[in-house]
Protein backbone atom coordinates (compact mmCIF):
# COMPACT_ATOMS: atom_id res chain seq x y z
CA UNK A 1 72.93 119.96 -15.36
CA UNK A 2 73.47 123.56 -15.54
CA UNK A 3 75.32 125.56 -13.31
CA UNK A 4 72.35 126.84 -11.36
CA UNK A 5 71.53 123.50 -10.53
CA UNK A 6 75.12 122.39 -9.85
CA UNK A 7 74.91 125.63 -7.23
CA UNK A 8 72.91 123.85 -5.41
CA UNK A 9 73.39 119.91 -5.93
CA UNK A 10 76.96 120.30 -4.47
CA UNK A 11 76.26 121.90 -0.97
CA UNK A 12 73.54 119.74 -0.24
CA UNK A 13 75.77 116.49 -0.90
CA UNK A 14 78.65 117.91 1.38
CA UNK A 15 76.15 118.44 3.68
CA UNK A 16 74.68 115.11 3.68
CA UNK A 17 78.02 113.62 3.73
CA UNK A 18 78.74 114.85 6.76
CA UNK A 19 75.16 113.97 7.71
CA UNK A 20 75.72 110.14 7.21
CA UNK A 21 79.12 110.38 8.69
CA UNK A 22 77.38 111.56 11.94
CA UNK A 23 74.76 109.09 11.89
CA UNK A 24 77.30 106.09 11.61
CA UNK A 25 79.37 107.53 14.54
CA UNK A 26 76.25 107.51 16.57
CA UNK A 27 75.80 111.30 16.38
CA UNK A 28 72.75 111.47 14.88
CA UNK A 29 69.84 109.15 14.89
CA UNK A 30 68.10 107.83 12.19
CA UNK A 31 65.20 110.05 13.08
CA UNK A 32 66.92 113.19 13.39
CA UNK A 33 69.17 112.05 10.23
CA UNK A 34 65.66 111.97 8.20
CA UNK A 35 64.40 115.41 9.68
CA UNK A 36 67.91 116.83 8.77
CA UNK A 37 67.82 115.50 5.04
CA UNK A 38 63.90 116.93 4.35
CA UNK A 39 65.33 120.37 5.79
CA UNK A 40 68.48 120.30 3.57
CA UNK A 41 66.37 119.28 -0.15
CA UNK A 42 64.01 122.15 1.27
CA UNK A 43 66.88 124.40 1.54
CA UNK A 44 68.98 123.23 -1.71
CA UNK A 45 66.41 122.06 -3.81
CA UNK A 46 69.43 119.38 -5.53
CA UNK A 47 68.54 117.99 -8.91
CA UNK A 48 70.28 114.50 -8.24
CA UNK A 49 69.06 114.97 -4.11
CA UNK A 50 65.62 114.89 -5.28
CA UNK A 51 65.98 111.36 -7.36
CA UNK A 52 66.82 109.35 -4.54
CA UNK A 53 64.07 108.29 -2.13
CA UNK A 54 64.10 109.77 1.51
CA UNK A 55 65.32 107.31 3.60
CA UNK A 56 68.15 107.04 6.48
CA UNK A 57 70.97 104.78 5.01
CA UNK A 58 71.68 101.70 6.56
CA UNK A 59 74.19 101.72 8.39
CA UNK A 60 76.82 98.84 7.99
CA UNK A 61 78.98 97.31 10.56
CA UNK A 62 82.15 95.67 8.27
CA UNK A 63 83.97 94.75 10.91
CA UNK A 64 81.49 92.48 12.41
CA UNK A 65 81.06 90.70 9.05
């Protein structure tokens, strides 16, 4: 990975991050969570982003397990 696409692999993970961390609170929906992600691998155009299928993470309740 060069740096060019470092530039812009490592605002679109913070972003997402924060993305998924709203989702799980209840934030965000899953919808709006998917509409947010396309926007942000518009935007950032990430290398590793791009490898991963588009789809809202599942959210996992550990302390009903």
């Amino acid at each position: 990975m060069n740096k060019e696409q470092f530039d812009r692999e490592r605002p679109y993970q913070a972003t997402i991050a924060v993305a998924k961390t709203m989702l799980r609170k209840g934030l965000l929906t899953p919808e709006e969570f998917t509409i947010f992600d396309t926007k942000m691998r518009e935007k950032f155009r990430p290398l590793l982003g791009s490898l991963y299928p588009l789809e809202t993470p599942k959210i996992v309740d550990f302390m009903g397990v």
